[in-house]
Protein backbone atom coordinates (compact mmCIF):
# COMPACT_ATOMS: atom_id res chain seq x y z
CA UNK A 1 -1.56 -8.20 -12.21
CA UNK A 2 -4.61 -7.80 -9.89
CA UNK A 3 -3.82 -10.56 -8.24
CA UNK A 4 -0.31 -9.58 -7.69
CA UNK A 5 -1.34 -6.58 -5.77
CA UNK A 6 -4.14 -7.99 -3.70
CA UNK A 7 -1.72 -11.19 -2.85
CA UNK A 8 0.18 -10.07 0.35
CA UNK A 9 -3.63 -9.31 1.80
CA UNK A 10 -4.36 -12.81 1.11
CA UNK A 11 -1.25 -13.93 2.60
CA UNK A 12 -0.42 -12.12 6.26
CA UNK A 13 -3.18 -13.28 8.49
CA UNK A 14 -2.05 -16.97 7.72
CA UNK A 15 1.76 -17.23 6.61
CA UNK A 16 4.78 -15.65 7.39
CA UNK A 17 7.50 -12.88 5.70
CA UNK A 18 9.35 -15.69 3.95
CA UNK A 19 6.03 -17.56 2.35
CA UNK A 20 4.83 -14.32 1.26
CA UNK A 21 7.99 -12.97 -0.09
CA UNK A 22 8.03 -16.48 -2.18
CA UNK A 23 4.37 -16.19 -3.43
CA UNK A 24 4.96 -12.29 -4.44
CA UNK A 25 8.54 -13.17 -5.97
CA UNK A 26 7.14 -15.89 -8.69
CA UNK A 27 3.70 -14.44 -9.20
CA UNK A 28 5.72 -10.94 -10.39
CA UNK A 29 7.68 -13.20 -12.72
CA UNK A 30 4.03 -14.50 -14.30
CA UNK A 31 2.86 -11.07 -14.60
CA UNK A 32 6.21 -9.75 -16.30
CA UNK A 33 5.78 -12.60 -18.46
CA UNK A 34 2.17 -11.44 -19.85
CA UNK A 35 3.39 -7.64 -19.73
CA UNK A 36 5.85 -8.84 -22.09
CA UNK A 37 4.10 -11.01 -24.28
CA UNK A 38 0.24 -9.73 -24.05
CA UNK A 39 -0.02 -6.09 -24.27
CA UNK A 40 -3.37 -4.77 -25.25
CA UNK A 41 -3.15 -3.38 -28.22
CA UNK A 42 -4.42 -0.32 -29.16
CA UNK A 43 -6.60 0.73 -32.27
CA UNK A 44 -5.11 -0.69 -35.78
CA UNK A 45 -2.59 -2.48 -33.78
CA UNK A 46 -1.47 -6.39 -34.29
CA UNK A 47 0.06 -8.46 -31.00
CA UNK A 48 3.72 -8.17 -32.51
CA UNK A 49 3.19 -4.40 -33.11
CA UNK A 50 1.59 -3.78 -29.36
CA UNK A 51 4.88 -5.52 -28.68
CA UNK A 52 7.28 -3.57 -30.28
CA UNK A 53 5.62 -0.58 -28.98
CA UNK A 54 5.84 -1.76 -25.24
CA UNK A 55 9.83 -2.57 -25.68
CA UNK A 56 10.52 0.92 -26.81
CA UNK A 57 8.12 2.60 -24.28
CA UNK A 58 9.68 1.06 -21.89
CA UNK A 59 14.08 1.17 -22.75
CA UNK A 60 12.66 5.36 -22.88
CA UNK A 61 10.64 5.24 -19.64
CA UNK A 62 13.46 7.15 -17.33
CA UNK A 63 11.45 5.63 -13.89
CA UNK A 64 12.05 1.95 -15.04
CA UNK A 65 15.70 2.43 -15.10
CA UNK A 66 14.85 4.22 -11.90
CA UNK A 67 12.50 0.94 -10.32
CA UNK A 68 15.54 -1.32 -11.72
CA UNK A 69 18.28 0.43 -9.47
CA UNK A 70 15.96 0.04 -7.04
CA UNK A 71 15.46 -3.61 -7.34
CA UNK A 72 19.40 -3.90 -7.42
CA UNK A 73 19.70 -2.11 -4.28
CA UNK A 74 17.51 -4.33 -2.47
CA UNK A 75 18.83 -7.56 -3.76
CA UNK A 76 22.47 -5.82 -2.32
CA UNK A 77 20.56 -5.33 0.93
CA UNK A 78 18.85 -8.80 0.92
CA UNK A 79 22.08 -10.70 0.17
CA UNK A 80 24.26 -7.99 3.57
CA UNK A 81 23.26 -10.25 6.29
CA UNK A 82 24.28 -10.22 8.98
CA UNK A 83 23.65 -7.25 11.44
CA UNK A 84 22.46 -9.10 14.92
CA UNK A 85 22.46 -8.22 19.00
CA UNK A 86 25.80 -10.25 20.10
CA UNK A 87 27.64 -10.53 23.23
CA UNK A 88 31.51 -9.93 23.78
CA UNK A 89 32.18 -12.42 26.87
CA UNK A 90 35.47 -10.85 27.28
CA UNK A 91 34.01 -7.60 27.76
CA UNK A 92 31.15 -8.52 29.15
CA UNK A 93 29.21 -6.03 26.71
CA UNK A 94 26.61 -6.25 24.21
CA UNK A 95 26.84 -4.95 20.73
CA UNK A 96 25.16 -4.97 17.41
CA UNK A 97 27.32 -6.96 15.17
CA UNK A 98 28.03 -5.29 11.29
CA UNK A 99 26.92 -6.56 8.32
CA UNK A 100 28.91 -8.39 6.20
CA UNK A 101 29.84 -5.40 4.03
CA UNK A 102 29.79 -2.10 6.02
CA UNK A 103 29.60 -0.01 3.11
CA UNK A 104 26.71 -1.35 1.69
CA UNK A 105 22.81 -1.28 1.82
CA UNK A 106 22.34 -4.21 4.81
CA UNK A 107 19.79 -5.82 6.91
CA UNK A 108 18.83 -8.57 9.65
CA UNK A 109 19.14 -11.98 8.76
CA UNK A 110 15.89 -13.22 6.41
CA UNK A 111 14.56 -9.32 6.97
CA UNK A 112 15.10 -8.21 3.53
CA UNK A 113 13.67 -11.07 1.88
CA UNK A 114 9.97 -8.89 1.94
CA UNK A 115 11.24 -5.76 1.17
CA UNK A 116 13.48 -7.31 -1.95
CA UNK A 117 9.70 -9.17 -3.49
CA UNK A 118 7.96 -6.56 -3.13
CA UNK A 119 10.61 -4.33 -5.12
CA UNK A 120 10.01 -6.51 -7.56
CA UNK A 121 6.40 -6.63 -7.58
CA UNK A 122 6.16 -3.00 -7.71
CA UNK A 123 8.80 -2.54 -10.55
CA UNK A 124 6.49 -5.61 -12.84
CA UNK A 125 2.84 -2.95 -11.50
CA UNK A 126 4.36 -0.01 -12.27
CA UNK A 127 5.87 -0.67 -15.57
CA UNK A 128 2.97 -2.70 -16.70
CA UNK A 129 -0.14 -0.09 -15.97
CA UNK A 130 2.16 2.58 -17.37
CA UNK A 131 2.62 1.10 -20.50
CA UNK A 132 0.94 -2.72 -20.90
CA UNK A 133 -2.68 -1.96 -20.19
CA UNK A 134 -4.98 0.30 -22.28
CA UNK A 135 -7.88 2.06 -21.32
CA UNK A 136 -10.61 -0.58 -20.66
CA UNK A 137 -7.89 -3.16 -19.08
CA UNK A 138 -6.30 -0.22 -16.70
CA UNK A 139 -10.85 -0.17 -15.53
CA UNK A 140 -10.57 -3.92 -15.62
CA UNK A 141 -7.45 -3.96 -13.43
CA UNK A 142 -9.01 -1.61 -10.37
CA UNK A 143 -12.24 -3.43 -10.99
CA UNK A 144 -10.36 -6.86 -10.23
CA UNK A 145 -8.56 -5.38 -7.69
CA UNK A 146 -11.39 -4.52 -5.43
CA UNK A 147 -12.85 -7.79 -6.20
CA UNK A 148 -10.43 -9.70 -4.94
CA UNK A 149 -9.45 -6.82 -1.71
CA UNK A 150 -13.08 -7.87 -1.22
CA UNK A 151 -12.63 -11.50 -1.02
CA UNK A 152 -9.36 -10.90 1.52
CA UNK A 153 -11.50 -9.40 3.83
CA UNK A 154 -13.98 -11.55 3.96
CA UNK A 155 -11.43 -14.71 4.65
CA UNK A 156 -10.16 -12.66 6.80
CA UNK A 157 -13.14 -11.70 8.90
CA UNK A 158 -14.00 -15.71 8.74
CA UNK A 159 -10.50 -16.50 10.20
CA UNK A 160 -11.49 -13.89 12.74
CA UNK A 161 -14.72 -15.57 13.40
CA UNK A 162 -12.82 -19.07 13.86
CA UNK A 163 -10.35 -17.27 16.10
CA UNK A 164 -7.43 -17.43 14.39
CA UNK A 165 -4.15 -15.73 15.61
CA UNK A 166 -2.89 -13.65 12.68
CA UNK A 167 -6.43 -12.43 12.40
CA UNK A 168 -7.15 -11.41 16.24
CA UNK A 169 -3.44 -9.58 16.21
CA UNK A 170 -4.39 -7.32 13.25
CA UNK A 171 -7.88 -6.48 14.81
CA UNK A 172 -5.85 -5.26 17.98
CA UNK A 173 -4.17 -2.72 15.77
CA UNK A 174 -0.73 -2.15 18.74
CA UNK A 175 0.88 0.80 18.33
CA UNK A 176 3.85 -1.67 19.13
CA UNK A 177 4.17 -3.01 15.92
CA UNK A 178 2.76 0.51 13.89
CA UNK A 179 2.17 -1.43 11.19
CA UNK A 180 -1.95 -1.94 9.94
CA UNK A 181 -3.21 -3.91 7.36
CA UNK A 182 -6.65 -2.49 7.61
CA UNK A 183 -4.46 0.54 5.53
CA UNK A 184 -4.54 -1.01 2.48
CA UNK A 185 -8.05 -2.06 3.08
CA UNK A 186 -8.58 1.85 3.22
CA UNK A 187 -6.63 1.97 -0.21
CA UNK A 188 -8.87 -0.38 -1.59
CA UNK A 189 -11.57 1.39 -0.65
CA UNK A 190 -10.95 4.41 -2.65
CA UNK A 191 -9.83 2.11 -5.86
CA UNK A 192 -13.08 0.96 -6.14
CA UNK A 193 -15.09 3.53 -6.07
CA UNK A 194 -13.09 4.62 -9.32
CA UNK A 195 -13.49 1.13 -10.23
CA UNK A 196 -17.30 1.14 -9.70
CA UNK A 197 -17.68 4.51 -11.88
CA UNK A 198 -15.27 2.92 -14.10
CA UNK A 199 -17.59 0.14 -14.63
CA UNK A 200 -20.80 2.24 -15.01
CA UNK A 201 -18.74 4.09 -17.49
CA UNK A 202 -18.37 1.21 -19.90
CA UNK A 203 -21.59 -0.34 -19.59
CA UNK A 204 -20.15 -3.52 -17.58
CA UNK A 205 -23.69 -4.54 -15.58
CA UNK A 206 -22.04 -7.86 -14.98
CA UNK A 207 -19.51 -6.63 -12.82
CA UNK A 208 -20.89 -4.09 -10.35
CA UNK A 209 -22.19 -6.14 -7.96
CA UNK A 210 -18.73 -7.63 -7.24
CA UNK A 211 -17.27 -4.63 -7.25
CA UNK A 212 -19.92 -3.33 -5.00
CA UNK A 213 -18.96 -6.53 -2.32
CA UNK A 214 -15.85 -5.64 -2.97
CA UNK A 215 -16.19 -1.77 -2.04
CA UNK A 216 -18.73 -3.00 0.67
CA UNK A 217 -15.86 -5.37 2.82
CA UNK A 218 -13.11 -3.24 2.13
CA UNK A 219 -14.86 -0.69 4.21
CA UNK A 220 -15.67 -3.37 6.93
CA UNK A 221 -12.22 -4.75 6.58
CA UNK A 222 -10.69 -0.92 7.08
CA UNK A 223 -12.71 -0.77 9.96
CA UNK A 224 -11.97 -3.66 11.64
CA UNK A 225 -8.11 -3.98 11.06
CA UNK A 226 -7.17 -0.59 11.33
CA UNK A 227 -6.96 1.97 14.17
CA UNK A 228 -9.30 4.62 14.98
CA UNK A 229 -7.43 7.88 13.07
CA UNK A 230 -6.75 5.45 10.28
CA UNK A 231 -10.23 4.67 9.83
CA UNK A 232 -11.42 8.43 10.16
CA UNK A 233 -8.80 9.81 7.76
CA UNK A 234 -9.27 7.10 4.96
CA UNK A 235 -13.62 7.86 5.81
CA UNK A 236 -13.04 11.06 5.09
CA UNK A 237 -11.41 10.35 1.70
CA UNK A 238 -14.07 8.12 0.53
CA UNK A 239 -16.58 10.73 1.11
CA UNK A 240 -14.85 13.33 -0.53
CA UNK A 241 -13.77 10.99 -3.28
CA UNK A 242 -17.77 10.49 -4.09
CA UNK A 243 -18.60 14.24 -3.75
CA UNK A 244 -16.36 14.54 -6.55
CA UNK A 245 -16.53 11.55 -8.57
CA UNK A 246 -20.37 12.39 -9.42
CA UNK A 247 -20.38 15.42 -11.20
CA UNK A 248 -17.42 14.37 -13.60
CA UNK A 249 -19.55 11.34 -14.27
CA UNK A 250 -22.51 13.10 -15.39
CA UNK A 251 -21.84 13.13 -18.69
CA UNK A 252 -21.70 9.04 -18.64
CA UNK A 253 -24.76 8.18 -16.73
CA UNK A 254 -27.44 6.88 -18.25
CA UNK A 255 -31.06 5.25 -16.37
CA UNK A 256 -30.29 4.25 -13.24
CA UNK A 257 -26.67 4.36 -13.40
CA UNK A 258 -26.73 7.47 -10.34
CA UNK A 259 -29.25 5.56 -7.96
CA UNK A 260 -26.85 2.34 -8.42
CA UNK A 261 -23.88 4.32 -6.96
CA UNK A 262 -25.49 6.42 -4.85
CA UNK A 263 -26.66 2.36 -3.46
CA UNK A 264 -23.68 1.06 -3.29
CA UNK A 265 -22.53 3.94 -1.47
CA UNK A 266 -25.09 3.62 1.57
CA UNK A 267 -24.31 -0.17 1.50
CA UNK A 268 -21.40 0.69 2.13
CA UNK A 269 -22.16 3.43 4.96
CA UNK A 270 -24.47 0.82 6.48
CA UNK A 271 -22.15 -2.24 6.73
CA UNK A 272 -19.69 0.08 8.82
CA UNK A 273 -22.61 1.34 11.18
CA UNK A 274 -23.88 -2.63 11.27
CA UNK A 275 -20.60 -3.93 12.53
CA UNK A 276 -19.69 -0.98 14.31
CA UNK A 277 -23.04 -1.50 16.28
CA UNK A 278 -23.10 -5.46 16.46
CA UNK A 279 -19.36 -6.72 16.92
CA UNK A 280 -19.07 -7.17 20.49
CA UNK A 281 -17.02 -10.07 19.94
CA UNK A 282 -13.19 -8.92 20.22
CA UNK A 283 -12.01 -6.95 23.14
CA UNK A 284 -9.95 -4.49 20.80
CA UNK A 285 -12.54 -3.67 18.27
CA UNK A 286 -14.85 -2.76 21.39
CA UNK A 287 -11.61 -0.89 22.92
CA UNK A 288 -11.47 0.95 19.37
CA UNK A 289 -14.94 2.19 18.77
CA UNK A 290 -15.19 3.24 22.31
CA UNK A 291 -12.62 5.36 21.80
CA UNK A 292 -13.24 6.87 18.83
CA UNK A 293 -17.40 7.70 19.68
CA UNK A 294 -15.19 9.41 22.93
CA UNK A 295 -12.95 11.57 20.55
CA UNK A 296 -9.89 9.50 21.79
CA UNK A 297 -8.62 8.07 18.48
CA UNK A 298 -5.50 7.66 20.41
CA UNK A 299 -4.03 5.56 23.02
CA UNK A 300 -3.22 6.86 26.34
CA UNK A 301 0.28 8.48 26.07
CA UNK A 302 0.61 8.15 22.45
CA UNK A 303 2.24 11.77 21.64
CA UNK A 304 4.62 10.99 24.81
CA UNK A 305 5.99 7.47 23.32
CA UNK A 306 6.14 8.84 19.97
CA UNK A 307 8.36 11.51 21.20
CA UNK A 308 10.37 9.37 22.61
CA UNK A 309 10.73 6.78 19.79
CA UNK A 310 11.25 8.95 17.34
CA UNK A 311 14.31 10.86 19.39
CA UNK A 312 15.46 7.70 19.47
CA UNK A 313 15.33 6.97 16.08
CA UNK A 314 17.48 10.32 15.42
CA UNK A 315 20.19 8.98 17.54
CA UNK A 316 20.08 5.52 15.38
CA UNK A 317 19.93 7.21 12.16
CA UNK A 318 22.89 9.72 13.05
CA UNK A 319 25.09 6.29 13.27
CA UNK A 320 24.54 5.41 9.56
CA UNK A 321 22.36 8.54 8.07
CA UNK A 322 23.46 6.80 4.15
CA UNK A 323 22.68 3.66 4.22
CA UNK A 324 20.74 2.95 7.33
CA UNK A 325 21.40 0.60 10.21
CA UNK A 326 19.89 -2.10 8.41
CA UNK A 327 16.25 -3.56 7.39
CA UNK A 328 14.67 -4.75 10.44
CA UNK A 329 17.46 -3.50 13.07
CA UNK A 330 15.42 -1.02 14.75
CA UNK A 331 14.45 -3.37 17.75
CA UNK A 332 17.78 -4.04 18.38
CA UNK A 333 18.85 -0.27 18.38
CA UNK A 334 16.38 0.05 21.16
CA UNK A 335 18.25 -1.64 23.51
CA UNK A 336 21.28 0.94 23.18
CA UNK A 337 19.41 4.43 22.16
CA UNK A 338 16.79 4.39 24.73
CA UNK A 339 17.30 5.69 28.61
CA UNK A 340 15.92 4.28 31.45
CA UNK A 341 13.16 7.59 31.08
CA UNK A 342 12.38 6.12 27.94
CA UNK A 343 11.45 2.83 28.86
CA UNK A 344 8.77 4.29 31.40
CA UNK A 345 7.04 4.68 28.26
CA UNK A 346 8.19 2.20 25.55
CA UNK A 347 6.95 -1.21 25.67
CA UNK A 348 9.64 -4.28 25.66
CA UNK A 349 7.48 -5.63 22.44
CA UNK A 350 8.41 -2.11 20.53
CA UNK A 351 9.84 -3.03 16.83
CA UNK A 352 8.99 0.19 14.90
CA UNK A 353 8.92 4.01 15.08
CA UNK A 354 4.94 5.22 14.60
CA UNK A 355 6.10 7.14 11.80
CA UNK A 356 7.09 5.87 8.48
CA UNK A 357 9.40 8.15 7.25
CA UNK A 358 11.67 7.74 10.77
CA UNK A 359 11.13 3.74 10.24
CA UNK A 360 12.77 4.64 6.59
CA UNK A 361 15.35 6.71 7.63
CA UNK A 362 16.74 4.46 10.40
CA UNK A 363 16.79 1.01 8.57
CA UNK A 364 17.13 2.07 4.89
CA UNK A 365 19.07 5.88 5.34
CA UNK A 366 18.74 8.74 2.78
CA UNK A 367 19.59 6.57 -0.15
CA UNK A 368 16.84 4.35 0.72
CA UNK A 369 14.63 7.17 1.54
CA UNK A 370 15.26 9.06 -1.92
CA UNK A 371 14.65 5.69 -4.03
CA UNK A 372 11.02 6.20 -2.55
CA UNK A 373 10.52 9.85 -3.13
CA UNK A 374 11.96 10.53 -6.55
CA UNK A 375 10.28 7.21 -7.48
CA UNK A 376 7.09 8.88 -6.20
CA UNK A 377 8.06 12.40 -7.56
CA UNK A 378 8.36 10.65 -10.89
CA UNK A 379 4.66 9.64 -11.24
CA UNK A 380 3.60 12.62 -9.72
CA UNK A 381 5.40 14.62 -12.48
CA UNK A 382 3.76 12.62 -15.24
CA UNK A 383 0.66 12.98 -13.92
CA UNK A 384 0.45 16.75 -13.88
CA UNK A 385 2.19 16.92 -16.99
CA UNK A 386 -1.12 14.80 -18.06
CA UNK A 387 -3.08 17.28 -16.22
CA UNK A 388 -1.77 20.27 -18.18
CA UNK A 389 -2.40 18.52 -21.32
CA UNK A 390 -6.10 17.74 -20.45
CA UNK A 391 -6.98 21.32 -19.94
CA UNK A 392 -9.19 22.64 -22.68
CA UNK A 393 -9.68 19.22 -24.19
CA UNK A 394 -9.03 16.07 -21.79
CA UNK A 395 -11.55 13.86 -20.55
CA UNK A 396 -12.03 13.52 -17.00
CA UNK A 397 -13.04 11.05 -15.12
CA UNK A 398 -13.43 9.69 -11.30
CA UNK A 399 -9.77 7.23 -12.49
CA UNK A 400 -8.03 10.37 -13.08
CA UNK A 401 -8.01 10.99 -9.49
CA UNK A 402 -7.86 8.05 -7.74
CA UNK A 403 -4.18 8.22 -7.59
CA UNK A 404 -3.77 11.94 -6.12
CA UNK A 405 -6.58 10.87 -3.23
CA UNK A 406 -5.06 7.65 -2.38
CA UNK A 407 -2.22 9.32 -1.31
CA UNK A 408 -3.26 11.79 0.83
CA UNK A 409 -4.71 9.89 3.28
CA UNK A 410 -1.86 7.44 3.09
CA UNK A 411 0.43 10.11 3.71
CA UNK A 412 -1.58 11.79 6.27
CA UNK A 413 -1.36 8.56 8.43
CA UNK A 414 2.08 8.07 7.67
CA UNK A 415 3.07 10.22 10.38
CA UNK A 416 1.47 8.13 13.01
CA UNK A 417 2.60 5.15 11.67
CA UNK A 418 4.84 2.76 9.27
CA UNK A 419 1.80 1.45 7.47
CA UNK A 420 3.23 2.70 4.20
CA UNK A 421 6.36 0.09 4.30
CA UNK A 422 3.88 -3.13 3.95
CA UNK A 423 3.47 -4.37 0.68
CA UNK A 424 -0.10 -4.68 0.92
CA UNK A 425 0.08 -0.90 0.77
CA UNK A 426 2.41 0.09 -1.24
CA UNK A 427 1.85 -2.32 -4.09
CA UNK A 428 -1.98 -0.46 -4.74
CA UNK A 429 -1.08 2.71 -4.01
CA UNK A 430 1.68 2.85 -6.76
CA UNK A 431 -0.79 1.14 -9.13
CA UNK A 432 -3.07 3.58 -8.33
CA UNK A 433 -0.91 6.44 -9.08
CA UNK A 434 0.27 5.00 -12.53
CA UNK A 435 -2.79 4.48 -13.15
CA UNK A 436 -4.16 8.19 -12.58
CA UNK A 437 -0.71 9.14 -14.82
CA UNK A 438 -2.09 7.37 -17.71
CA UNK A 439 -5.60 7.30 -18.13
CA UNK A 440 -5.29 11.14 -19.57
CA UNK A 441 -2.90 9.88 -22.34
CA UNK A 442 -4.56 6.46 -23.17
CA UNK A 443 -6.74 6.42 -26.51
CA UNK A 444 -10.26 5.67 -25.78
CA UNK A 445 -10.47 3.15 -28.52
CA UNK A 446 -7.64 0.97 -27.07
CA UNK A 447 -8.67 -2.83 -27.00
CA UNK A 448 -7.88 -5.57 -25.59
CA UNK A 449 -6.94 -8.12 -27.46
């Protein structure tokens, strides 16, 4: 299931939408196939009874009839096809052509082939943290998770070094294409630090130090593949994530457990300040951290183009507000929405608004739009529900947050961007929050069998 997560960071630098949608597709069907048939099982419990319990859990749980609707509705839109820039010679006029059913969810031609994986991947995460893995394996699961965030980035950063393509275009970090990876290194970053405390917690030596690497080149990775506010707004979370997750440890620490965080924590701080002061290697990285040590997180003319794109973007979204113009049509709408004033400030390579929820809105609509929020709203509910519960007798610990402060970067910088639509992203950052829902409710003496 870690794996499944981490996979699409693996993936972009080297292949393309349709390999990754592949990879994510079959390796949700492996980890569906061990949610099913290798819960852990929880104190006094047998495989067959962890079983039984998991089938029932899940026919009650209200947001996995909610996930599967959502998977339907992007198969519908994967299978609409269709919607392309075509030219009436008669006319002498181009026009977007319709899908092949206007009444239904639609998209570009091979553009909701990604969007329809990673559906599935996040229905096969959610469902499983919420109700496959028990305490220990839900530590295990963040733990592995960083690990292997860890080992993305530092492929990645060798690709980089070996001046590969896919690598040098997500250093440059173009408003253009609003869309970051280095954001789910910033994710990553604040899973493991619950992961690291996690792993203190339960007396797993073994594991810190990969954890630690882990936490250590998810920090260079956010850094390095994300822009300047990005970077500063997921910094700020990781510091503020530590301030807190100390004190609710205190109760767990034993020896040295405090200087070994407290470590890994200025490992981290120091591998940021390291390449920050030592990669002069790539143009954009330079561009970046010049910008930022002048207070110009920015590019010239951002709030101008954004403007701009996203009055555009109103104007596309009137046309279908339902059911969108389609997954991957906002490049073409361009070409019809924007006046010549506009393109003083738009570049010809634009594909997306720098704003997520406008980039939902105008390809997916309000239906679209809602499958995300009450999906959302769900696991927020649960969680404070957990939250209420705790009070006066619940155990806290740093995994009981990780969720809530996750997100609020994430959604802080999803107003500047469409970061939040990439799998890489939102894959984690569910996890996360399923995994903040639960660890209240889980018994402390669940195994894993």
């Amino acid at each position: 299931m870690a794996l499944l997560a981490v996979a699409p960071l693996f993936l972009f630098p080297f292949c393309g939408a349709a390999t990754v949608a592949t990879v994510l597709f079959w390796l949700s069907l492996i980890a569906a196939l061990w949610v099913v048939m290798s819960p852990s099982c929880r104190s006094g419990e047998q495989p067959h009874n962890a079983r039984a319990r998991l089938t029932l859990e899940v026919l009650r749980d209200p947001l996995m009839w909610l996930l599967l609707l959502a998977v339907l509705y992007s198969a519908v839109r994967m299978i609409n096809g269709g919607v392309a820039l075509c030219y009436d010679a008669e006319a002498m006029e181009w026009s977007i052509k319709s899908p092949g059913v206007e009444n239904l969810p639609s998209c570009v031609d091979g553009e909701g082939v990604l969007p329809f994986a990673a559906t599935v991947a996040l229905f096969v995460l959610i469902v499983g943290v919420r109700h496959a893995l028990g305490q220990n394996a839900s530590t295990a699961f963040l733990a592995a998770s960083t690990v292997f965030a860890g080992i993305s980035a530092i492929v990645t950063a060798i690709a980089l070094s070996y001046g590969s393509v896919g690598a040098m275009d997500m250093v440059d970090c173009s408003y253009n294409a609003p869309s970051f990876v280095g954001t789910a290194y910033g994710v990553y970053l604040i899973v493991g630090v619950a992961a690291l405390f996690g792993c203190i917690e339960n007396g797993w030596r073994i594991i810190e130090p990969f954890v630690a690497l882990g936490l250590v080149c998810s920090a260079v990775g956010l850094e390095l593949f994300s822009p300047s506010a990005t970077f500063v707004v997921f910094a700020l979370a990781f510091i503020v994530f530590l301030i807190v997750a100390f004190p609710l440890s205190k109760g767990v620490f034993v020896g040295s457990a405090s200087f070994r965080c407290a470590l890994v924590s200025l490992m981290v701080i120091a591998a940021v300040v390291l390449v920050a002061l030592f990669c002069d290697n790539y143009d954009p990285f330079v561009a970046k951290r010049d910008a930022l040590l002048a207070m110009k997180p920015f590019p010239e003319g951002f709030a101008a183009t954004r403007e701009a794109l996203s009055s555009i973007a109103l104007k596309s979204w009137r046309q279908s507000p339902w059911l969108g113009a389609g997954v991957g049509s906002f490049p073409l709408d361009l070409r019809f929405f924007a006046s010549p004033e506009d393109w003083l400030l738009i570049s010809p390579r634009q594909t997306a608004v720098p704003s997520s929820w406008w980039q939902i809105l105008v390809e997916r609509g309000i239906l679209g739009a809602l499958l995300l929020v009450v999906g959302t709203a769900f696991l927020a509910w649960t969680y404070f529900a957990a939250v209420v519960k705790s009070v006066g007798g619940g155990k806290w610990r740093p995994a009981c947050l990780v969720g809530p402060i996750v997100a609020a970067p994430l959604v802080a910088v999803s107003f500047i961007d469409c970061s939040l639509l990439r799998p890489d992203v939102l894959l984690p950052t569910a996890a996360a929050l399923a995994v903040s829902a639960v660890v209240f409710t889980r018994d402390s003496r669940t195994q894993d069998l």
